[in-house]
N, C-alpha and C. Protein backbone atom coordinates (compact mmCIF):
# COMPACT_ATOMS: atom_id res chain seq x y z
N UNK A 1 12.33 13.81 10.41
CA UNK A 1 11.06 14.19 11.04
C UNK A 1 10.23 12.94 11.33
N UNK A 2 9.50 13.12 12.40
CA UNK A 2 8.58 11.79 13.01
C UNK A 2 7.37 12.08 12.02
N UNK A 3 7.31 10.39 11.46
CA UNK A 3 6.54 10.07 10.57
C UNK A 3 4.75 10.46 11.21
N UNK A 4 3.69 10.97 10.62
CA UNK A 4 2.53 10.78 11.52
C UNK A 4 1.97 9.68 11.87
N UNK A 5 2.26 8.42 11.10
CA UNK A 5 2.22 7.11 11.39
C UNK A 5 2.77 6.58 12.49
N UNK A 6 3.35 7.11 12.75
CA UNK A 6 4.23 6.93 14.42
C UNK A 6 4.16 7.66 15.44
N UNK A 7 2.83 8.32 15.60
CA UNK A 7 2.55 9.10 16.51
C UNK A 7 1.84 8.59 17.67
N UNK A 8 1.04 7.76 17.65
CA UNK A 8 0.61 6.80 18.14
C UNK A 8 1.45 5.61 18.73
N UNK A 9 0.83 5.50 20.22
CA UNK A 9 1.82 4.02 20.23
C UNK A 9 2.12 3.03 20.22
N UNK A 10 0.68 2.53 19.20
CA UNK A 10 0.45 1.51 18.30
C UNK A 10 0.01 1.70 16.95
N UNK A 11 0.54 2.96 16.79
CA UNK A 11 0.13 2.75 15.17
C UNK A 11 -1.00 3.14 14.85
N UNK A 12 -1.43 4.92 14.37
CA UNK A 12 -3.20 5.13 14.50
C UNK A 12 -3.81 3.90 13.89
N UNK A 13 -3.24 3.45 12.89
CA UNK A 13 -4.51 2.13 12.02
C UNK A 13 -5.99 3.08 11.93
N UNK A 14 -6.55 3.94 12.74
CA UNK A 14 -7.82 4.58 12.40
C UNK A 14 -7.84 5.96 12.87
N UNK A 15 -7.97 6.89 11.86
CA UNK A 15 -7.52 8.23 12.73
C UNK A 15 -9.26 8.88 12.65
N UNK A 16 -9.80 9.31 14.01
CA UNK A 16 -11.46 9.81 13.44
C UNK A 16 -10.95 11.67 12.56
N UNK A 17 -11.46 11.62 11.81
CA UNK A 17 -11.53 12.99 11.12
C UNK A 17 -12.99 13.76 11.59
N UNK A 18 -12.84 14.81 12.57
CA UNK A 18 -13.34 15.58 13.21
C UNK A 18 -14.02 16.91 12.50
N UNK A 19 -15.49 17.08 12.46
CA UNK A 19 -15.65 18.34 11.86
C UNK A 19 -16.67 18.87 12.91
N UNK A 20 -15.80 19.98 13.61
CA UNK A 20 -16.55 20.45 15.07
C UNK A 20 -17.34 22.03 14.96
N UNK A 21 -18.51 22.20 15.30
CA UNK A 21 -18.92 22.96 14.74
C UNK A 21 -18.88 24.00 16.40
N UNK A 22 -19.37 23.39 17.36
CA UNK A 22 -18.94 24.57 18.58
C UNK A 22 -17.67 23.97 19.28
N UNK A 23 -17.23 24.82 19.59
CA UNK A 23 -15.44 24.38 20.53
C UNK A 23 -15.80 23.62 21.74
N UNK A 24 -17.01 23.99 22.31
CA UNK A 24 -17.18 23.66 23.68
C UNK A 24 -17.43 22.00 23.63
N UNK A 25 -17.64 21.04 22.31
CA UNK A 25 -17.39 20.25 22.26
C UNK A 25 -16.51 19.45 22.03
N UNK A 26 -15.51 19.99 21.82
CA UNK A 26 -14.05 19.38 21.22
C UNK A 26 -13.52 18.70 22.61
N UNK A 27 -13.10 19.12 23.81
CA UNK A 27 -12.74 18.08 24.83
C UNK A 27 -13.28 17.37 24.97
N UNK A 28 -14.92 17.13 25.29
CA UNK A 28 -15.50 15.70 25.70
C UNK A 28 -15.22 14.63 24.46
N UNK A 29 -15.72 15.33 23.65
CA UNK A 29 -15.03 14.21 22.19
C UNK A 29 -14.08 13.68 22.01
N UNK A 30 -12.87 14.37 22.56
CA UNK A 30 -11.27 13.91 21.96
C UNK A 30 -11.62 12.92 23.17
N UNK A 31 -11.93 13.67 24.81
CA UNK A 31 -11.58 12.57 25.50
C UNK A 31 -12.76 10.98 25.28
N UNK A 32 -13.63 11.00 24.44
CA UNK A 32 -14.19 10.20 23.89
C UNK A 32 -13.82 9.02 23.35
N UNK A 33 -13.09 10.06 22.05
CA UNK A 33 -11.99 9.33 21.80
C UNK A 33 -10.95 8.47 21.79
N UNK A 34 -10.29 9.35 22.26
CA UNK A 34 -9.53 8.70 23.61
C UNK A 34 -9.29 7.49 24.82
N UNK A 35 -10.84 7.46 24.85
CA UNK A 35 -11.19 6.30 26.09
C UNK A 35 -11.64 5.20 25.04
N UNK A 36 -11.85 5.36 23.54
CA UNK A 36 -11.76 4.24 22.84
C UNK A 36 -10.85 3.35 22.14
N UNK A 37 -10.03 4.81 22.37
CA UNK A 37 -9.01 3.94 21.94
C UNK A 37 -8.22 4.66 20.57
N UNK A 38 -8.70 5.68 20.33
CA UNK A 38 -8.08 6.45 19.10
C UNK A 38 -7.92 8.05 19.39
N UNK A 39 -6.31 7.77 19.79
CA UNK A 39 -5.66 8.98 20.09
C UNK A 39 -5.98 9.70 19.29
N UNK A 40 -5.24 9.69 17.85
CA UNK A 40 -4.80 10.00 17.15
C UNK A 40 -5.83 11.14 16.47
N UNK A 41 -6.45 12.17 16.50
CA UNK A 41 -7.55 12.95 16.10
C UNK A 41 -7.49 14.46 15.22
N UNK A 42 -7.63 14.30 13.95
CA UNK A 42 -7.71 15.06 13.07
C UNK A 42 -9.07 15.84 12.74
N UNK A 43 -8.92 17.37 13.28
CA UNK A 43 -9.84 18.30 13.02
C UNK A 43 -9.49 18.97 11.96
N UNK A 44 -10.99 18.68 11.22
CA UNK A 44 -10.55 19.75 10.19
C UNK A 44 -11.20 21.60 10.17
N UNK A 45 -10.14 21.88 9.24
CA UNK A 45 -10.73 23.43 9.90
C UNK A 45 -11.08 23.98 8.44
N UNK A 46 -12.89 23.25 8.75
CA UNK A 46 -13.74 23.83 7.44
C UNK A 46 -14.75 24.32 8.64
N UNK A 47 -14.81 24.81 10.03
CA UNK A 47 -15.67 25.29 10.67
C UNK A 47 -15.32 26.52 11.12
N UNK A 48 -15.42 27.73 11.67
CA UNK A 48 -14.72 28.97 12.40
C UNK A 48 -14.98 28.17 13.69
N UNK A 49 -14.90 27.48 14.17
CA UNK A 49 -14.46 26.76 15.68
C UNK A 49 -13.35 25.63 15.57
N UNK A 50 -12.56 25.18 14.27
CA UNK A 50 -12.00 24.38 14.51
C UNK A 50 -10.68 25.07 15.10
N UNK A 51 -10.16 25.96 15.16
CA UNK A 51 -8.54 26.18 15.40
C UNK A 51 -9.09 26.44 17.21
N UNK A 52 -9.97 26.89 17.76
CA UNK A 52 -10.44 26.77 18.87
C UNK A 52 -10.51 25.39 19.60
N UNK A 53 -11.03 24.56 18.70
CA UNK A 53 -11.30 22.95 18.91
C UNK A 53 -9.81 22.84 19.75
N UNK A 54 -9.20 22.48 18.32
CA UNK A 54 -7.70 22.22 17.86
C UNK A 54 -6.73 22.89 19.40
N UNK A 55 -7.14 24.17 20.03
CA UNK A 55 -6.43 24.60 21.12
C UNK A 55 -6.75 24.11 22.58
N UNK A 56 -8.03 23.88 22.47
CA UNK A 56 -8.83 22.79 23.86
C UNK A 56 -8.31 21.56 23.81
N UNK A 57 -7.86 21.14 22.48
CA UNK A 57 -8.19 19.40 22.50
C UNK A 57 -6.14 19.39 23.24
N UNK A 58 -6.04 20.38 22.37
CA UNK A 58 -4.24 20.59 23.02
C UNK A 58 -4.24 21.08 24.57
N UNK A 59 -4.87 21.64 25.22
CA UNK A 59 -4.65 21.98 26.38
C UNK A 59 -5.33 21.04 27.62
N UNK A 60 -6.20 20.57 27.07
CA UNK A 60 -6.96 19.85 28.17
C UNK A 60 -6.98 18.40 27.93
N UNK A 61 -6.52 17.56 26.44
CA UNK A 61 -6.11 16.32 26.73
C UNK A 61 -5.04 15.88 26.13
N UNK A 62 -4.49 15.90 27.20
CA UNK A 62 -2.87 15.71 26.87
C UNK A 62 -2.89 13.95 26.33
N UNK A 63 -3.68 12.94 26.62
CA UNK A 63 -3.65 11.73 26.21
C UNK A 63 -3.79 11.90 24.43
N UNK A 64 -4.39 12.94 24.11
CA UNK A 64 -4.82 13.21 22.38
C UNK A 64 -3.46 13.55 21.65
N UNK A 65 -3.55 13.01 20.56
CA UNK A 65 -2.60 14.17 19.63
C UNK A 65 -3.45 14.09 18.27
N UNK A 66 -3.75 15.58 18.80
CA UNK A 66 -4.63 16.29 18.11
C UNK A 66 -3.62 17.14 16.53
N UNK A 67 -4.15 16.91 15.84
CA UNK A 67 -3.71 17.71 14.29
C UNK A 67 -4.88 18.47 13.87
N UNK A 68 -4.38 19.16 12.16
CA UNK A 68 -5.45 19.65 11.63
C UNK A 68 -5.73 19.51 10.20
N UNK A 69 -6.30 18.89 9.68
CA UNK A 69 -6.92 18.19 8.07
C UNK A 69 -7.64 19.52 7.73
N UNK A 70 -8.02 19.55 6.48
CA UNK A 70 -8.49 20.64 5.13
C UNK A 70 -7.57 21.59 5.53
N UNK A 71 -5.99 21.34 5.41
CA UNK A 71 -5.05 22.66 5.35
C UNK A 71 -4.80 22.73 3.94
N UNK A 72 -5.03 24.34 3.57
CA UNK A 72 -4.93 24.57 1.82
C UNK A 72 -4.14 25.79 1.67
N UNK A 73 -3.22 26.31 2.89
CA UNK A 73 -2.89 27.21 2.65
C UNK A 73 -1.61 27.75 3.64
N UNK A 74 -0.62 28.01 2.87
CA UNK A 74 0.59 28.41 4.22
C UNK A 74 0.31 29.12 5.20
N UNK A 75 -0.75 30.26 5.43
CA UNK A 75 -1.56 30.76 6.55
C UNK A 75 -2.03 29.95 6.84
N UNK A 76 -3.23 28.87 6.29
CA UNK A 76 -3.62 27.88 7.42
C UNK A 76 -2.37 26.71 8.10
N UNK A 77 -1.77 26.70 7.75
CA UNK A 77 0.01 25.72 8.42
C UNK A 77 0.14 26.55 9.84
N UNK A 78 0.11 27.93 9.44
CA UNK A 78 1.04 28.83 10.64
C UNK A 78 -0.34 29.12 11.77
N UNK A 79 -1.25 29.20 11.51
CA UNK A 79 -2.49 29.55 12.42
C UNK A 79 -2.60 28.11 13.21
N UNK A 80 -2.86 26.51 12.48
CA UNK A 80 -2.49 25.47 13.02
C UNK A 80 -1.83 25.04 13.83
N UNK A 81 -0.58 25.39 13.47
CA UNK A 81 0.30 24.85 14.45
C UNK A 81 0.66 26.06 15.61
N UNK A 82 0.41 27.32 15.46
CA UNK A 82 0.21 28.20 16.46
C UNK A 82 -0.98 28.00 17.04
N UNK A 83 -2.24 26.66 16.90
CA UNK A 83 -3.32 26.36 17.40
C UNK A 83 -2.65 25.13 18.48
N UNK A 84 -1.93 24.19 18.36
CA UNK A 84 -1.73 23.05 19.09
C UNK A 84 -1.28 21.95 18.21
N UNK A 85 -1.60 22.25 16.88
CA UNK A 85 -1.72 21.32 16.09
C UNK A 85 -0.38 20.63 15.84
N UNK A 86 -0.59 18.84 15.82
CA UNK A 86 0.85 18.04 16.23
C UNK A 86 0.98 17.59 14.38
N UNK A 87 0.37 17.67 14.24
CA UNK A 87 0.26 17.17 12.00
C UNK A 87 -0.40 17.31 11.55
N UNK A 88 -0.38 18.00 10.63
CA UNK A 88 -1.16 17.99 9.35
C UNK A 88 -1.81 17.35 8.25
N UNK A 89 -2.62 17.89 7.78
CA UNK A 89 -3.04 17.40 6.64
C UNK A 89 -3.91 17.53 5.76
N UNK A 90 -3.41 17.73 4.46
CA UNK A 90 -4.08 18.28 3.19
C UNK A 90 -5.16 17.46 2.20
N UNK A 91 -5.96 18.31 1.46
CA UNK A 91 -6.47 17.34 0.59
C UNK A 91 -6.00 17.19 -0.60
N UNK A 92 -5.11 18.28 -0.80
CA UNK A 92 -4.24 18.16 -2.13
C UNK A 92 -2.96 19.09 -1.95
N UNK A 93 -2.44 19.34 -2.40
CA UNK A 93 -0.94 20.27 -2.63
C UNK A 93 -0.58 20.98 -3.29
N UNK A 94 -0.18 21.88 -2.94
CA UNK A 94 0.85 22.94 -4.06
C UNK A 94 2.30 22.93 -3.56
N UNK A 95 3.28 23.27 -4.28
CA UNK A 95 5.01 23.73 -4.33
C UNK A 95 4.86 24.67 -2.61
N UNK A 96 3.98 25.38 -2.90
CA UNK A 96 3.79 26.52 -1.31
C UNK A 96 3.57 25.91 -0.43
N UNK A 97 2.41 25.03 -0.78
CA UNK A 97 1.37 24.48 0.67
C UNK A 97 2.51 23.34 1.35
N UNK A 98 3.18 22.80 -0.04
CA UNK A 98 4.26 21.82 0.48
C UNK A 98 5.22 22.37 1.67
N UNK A 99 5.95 23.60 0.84
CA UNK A 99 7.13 23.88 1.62
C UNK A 99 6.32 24.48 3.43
N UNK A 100 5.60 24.96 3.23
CA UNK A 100 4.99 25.52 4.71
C UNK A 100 4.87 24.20 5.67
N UNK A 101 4.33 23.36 4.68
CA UNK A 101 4.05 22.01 5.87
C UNK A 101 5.36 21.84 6.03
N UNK A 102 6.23 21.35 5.17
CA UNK A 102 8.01 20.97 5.43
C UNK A 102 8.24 21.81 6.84
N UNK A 103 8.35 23.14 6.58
CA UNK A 103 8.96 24.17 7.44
C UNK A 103 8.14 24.49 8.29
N UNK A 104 6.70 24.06 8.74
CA UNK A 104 6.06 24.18 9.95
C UNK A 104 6.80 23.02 11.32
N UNK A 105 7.72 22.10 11.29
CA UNK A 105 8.52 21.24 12.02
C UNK A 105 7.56 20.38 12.55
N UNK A 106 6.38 20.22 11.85
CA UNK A 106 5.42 18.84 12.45
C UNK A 106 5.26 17.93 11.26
N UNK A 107 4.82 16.57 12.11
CA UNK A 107 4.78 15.82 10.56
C UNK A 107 3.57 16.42 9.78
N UNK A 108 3.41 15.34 8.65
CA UNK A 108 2.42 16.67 7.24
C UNK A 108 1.79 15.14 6.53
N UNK A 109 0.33 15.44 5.95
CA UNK A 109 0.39 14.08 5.38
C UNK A 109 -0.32 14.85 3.94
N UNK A 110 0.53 15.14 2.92
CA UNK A 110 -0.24 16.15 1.68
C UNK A 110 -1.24 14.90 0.77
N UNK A 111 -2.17 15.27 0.01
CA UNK A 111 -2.98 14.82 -0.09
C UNK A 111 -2.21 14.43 -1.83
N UNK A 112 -3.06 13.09 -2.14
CA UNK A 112 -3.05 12.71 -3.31
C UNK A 112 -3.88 11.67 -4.04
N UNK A 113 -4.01 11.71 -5.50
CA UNK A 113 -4.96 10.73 -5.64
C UNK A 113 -4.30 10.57 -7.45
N UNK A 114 -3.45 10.72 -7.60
CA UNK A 114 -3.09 10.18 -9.16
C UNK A 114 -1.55 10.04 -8.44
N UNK A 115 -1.53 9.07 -10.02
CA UNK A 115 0.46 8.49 -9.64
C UNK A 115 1.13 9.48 -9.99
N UNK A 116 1.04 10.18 -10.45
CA UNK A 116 2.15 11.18 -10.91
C UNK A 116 2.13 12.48 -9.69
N UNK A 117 1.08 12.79 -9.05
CA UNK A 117 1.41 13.04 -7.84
C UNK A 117 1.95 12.63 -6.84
N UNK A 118 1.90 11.34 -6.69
CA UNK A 118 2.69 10.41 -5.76
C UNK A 118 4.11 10.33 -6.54
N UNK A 119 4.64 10.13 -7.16
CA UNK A 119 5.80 10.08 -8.17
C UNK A 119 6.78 11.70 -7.77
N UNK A 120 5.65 12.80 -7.96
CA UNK A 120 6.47 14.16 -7.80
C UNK A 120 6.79 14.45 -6.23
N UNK A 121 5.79 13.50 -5.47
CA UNK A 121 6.43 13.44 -4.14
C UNK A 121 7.39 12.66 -3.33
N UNK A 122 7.53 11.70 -3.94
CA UNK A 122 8.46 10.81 -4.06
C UNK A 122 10.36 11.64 -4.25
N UNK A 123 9.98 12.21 -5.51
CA UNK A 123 11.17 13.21 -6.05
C UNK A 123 11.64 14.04 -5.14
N UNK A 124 10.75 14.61 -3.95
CA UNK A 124 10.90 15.46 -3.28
C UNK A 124 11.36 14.61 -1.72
N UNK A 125 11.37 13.15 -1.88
CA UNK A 125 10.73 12.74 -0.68
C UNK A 125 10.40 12.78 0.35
N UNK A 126 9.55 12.52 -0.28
CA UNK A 126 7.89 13.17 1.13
C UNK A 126 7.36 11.61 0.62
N UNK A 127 7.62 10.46 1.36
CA UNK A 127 6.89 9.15 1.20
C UNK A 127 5.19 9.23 1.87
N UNK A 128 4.88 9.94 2.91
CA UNK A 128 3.70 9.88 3.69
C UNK A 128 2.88 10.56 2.86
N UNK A 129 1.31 9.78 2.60
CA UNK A 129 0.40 10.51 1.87
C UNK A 129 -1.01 10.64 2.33
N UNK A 130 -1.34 10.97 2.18
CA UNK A 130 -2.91 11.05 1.99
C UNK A 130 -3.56 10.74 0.59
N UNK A 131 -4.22 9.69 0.64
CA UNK A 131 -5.31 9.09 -0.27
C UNK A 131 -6.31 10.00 -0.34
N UNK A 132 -7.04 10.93 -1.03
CA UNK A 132 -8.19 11.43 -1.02
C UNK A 132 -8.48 11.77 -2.85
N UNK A 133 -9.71 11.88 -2.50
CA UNK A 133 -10.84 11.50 -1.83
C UNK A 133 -10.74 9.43 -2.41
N UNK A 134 -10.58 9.00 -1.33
CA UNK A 134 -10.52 7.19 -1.62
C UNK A 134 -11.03 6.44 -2.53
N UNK A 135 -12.61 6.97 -1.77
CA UNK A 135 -13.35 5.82 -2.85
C UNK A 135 -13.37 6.36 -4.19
N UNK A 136 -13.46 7.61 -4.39
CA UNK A 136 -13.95 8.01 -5.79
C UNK A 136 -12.64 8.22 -6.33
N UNK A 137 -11.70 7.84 -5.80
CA UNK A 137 -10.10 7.66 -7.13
C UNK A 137 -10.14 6.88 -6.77
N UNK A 138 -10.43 5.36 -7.05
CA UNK A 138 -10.07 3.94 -7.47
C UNK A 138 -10.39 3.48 -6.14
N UNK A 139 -10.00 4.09 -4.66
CA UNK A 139 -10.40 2.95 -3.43
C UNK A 139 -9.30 2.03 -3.76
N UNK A 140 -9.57 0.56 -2.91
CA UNK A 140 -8.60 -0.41 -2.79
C UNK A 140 -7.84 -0.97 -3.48
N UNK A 141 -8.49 -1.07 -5.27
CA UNK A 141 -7.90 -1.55 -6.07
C UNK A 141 -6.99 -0.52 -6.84
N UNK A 142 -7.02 0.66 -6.58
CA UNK A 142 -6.23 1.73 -7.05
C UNK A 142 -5.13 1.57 -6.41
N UNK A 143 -4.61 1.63 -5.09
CA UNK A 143 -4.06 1.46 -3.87
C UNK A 143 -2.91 0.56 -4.51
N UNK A 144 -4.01 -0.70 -4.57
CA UNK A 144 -3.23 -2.02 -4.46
C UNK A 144 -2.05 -2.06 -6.08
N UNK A 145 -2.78 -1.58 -6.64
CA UNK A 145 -1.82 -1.22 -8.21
C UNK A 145 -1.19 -0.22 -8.12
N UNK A 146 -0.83 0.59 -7.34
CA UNK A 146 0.17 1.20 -6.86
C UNK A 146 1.40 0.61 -5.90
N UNK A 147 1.40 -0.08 -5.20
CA UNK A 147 2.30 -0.83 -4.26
C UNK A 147 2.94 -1.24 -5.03
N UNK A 148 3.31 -2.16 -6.46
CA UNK A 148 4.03 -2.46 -7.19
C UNK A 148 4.98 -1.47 -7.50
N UNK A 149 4.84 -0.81 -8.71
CA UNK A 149 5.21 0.18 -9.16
C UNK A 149 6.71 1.43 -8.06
N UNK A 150 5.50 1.89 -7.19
CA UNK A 150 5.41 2.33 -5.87
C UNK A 150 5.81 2.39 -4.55
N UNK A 151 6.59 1.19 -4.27
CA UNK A 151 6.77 0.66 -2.96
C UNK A 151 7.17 1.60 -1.82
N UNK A 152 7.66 2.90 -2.25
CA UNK A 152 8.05 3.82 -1.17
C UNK A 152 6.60 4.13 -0.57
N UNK A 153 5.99 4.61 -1.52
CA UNK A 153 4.53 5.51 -1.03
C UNK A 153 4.29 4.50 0.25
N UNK A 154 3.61 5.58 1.33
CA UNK A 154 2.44 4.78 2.42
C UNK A 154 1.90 6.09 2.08
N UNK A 155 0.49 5.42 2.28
CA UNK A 155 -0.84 6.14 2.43
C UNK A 155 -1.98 6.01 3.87
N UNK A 156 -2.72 6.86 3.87
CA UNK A 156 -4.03 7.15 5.25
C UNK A 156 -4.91 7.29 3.94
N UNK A 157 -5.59 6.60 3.83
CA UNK A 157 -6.71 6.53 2.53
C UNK A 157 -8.17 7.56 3.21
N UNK A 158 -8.68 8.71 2.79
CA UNK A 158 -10.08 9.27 3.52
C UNK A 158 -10.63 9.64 2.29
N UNK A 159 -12.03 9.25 3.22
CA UNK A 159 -13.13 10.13 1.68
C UNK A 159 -13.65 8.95 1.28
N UNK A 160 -14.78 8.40 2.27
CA UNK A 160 -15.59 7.54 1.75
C UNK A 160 -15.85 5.97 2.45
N UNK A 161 -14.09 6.45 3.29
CA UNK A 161 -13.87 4.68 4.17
C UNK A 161 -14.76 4.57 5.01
N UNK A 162 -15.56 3.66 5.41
CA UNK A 162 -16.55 3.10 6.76
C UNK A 162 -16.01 1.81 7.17
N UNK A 163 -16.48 1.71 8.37
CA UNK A 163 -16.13 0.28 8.94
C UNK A 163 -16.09 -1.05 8.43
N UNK A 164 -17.34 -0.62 7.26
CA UNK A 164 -16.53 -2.26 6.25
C UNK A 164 -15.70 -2.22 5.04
N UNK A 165 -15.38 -1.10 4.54
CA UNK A 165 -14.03 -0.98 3.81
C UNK A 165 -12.85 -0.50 4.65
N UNK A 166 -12.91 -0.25 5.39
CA UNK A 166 -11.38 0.00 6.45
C UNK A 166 -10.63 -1.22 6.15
N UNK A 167 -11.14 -2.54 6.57
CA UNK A 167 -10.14 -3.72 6.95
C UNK A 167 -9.83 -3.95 5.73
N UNK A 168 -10.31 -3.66 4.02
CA UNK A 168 -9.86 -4.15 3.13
C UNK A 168 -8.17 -3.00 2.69
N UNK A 169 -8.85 -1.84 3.32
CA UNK A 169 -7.56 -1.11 2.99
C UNK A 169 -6.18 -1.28 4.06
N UNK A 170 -6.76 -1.17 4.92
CA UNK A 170 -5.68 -1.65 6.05
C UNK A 170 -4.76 -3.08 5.98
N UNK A 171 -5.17 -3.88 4.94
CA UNK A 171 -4.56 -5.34 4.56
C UNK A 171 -4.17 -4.66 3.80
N UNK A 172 -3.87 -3.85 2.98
CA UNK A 172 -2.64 -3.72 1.87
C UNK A 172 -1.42 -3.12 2.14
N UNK A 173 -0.10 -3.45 1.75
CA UNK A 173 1.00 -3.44 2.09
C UNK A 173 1.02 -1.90 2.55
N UNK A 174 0.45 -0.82 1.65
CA UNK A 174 1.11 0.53 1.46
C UNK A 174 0.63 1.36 2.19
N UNK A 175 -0.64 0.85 2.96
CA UNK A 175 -1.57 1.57 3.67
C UNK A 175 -1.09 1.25 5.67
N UNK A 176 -0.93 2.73 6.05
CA UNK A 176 -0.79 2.33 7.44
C UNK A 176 -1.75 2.63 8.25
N UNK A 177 -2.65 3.78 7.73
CA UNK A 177 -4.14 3.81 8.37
C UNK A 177 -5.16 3.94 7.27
N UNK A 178 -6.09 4.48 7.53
CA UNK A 178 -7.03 5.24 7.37
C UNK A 178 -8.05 6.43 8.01
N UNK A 179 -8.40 6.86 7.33
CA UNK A 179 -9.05 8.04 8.13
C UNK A 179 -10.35 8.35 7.62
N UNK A 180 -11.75 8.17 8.99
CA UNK A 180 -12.72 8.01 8.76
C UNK A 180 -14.17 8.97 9.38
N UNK A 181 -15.12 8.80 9.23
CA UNK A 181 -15.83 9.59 10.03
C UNK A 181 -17.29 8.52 10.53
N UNK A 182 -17.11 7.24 10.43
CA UNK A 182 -17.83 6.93 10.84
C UNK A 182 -18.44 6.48 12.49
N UNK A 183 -17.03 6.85 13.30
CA UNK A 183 -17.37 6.50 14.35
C UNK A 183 -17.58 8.09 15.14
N UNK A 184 -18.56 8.88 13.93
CA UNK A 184 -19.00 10.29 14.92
C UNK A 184 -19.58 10.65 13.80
N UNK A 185 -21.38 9.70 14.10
CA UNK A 185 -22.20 10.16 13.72
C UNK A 185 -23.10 10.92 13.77
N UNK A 186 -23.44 11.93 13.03
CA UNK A 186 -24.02 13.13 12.58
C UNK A 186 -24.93 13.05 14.33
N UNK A 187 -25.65 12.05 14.00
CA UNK A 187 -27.13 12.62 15.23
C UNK A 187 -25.95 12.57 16.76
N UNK A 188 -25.28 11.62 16.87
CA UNK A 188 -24.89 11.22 18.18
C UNK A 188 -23.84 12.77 18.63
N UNK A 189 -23.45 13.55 17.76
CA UNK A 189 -22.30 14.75 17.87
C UNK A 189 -23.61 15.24 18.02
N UNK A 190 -24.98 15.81 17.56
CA UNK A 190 -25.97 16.51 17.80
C UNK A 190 -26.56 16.49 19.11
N UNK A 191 -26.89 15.69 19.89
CA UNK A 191 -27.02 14.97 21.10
C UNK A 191 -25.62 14.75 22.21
N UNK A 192 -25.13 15.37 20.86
CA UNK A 192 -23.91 14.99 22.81
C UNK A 192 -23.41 13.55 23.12
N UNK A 193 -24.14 12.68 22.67
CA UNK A 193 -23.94 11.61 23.26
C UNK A 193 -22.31 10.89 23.28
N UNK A 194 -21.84 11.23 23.93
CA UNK A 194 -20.03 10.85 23.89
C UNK A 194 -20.21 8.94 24.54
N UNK A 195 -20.92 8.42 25.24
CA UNK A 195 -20.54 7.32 25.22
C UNK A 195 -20.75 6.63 23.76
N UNK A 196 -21.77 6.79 23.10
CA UNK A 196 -21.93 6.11 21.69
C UNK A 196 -20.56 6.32 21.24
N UNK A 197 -20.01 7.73 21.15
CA UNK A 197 -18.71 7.49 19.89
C UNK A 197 -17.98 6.72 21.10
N UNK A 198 -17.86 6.49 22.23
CA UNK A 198 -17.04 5.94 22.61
C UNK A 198 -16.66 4.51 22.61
N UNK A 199 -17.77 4.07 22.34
CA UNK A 199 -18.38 2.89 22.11
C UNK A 199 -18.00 2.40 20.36
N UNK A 200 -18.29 3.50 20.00
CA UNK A 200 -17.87 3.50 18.01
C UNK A 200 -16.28 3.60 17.85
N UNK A 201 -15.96 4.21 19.13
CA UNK A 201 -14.25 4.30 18.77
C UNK A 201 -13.79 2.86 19.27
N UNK A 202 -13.89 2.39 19.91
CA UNK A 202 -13.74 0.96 20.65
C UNK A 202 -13.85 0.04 19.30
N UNK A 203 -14.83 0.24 18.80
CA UNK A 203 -14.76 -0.55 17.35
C UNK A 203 -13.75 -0.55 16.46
N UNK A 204 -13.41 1.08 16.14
CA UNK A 204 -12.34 1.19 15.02
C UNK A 204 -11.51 0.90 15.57
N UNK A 205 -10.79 1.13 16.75
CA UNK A 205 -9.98 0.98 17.03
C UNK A 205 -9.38 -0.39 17.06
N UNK A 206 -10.37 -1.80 17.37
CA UNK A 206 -10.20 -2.95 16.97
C UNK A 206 -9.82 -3.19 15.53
N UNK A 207 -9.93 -2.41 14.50
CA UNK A 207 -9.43 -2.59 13.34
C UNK A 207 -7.96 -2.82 13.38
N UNK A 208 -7.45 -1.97 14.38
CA UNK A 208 -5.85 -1.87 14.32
C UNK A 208 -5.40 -2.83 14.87
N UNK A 209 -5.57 -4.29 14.95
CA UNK A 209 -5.12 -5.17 15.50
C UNK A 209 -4.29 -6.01 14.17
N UNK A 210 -2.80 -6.20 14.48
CA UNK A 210 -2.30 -6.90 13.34
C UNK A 210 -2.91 -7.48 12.16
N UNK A 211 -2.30 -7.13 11.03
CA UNK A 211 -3.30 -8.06 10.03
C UNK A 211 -2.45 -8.51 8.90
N UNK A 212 -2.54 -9.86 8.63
CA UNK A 212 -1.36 -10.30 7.41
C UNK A 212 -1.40 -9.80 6.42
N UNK A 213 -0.26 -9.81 5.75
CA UNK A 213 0.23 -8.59 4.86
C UNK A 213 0.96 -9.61 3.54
């Protein structure tokens, strides 16, 4: 199965994590997005408009590949990906939530934040993770003491990253993105204003420019 790290065709390096509260905004945004430079766009569906989002952002910009983040449930897998949705992704896991993502045929990024969760996924292998919540389980230096140990794991670290902890996580071996919400801020989604995030995506998206390892 295609890794979600490779969905992109340079590598998300910054995926925006989307929380859309009317649908009728989800195209100008993705294509917002988009024109900054970050395909790669994860809605989560903690709103009753995201699986709506999630079906606009699939029908009307085909430049997006649009997924869906806060999945907690094998009904939310099958409503998802019967939404448009190209990957997933959890904030944590169960044996169920696992196998549905497995057997939904898109990539999946299940959520984790202790080693022995990373370890039981490993067993299973499922190398692709989700870091959550980041900062408040250890952040960079947690990360980085894992890569030893660890070396299969890659992680998308969310939950807390902004534009000046991105580049510290993105320099560590194990990390291939991150996933953030700072370039779709609260007032500017209130206002409409799509050139600002476009302008904010242009930024993150400069994060993803090679970085020694």
């Amino acid at each position: 199965m295609t890794s979600v790290f490779d969905l992109a065709p340079d590598g998300p390096a910054v995926v925006p994590v989307v929380v859309i509260e009317d649908a009728a905004d989800a195209v100008p945004l993705a294509r917002a997005l988009v024109a900054g430079g970050l395909p790669l766009i994860e809605v989560t569906l903690r709103t009753p408009a995201a699986l709506d989002a999630v079906r606009a952002i699939a029908a009307e910009v085909p430049e997006a590949v649009v997924g869906a983040g806060t999945v907690v449930s094998a009904a939310g897998v099958a409503e998802a990906v019967g939404a448009g949705a190209r990957f997933l992704v959890s904030p944590g896991w169960t044996a169920r939530l696992l196998g549905a993502m497995r057997d939904s045929g898109v990539p999946f990024l299940p959520g984790v934040s202790t080693a022995s969760e990373v370890v039981t996924l490993l067993e299973q292998d499922v190398t692709d993770m989700k870091f959550f919540p980041a900062e408040a389980a250890g952040g960079v230096p947690y990360l980085k003491s894992l890569a030893g140990p660890l070396p299969r794991a890659r992680f998308c670290p969310t939950g807390g990253v902004t534009l000046t902890s991105a580049p510290a996580y993105l320099a560590l071996p194990n990390v291939d993105c991150v996933g953030g919400t700072w370039m779709l801020p609260p007032d500017a989604l209130t206002a409409r204003d799509w050139p600002r995030v476009e302008s904010l995506a242009r930024g993150a998206a400069g994060l993803g420019e090679p970085v020694s390892r």
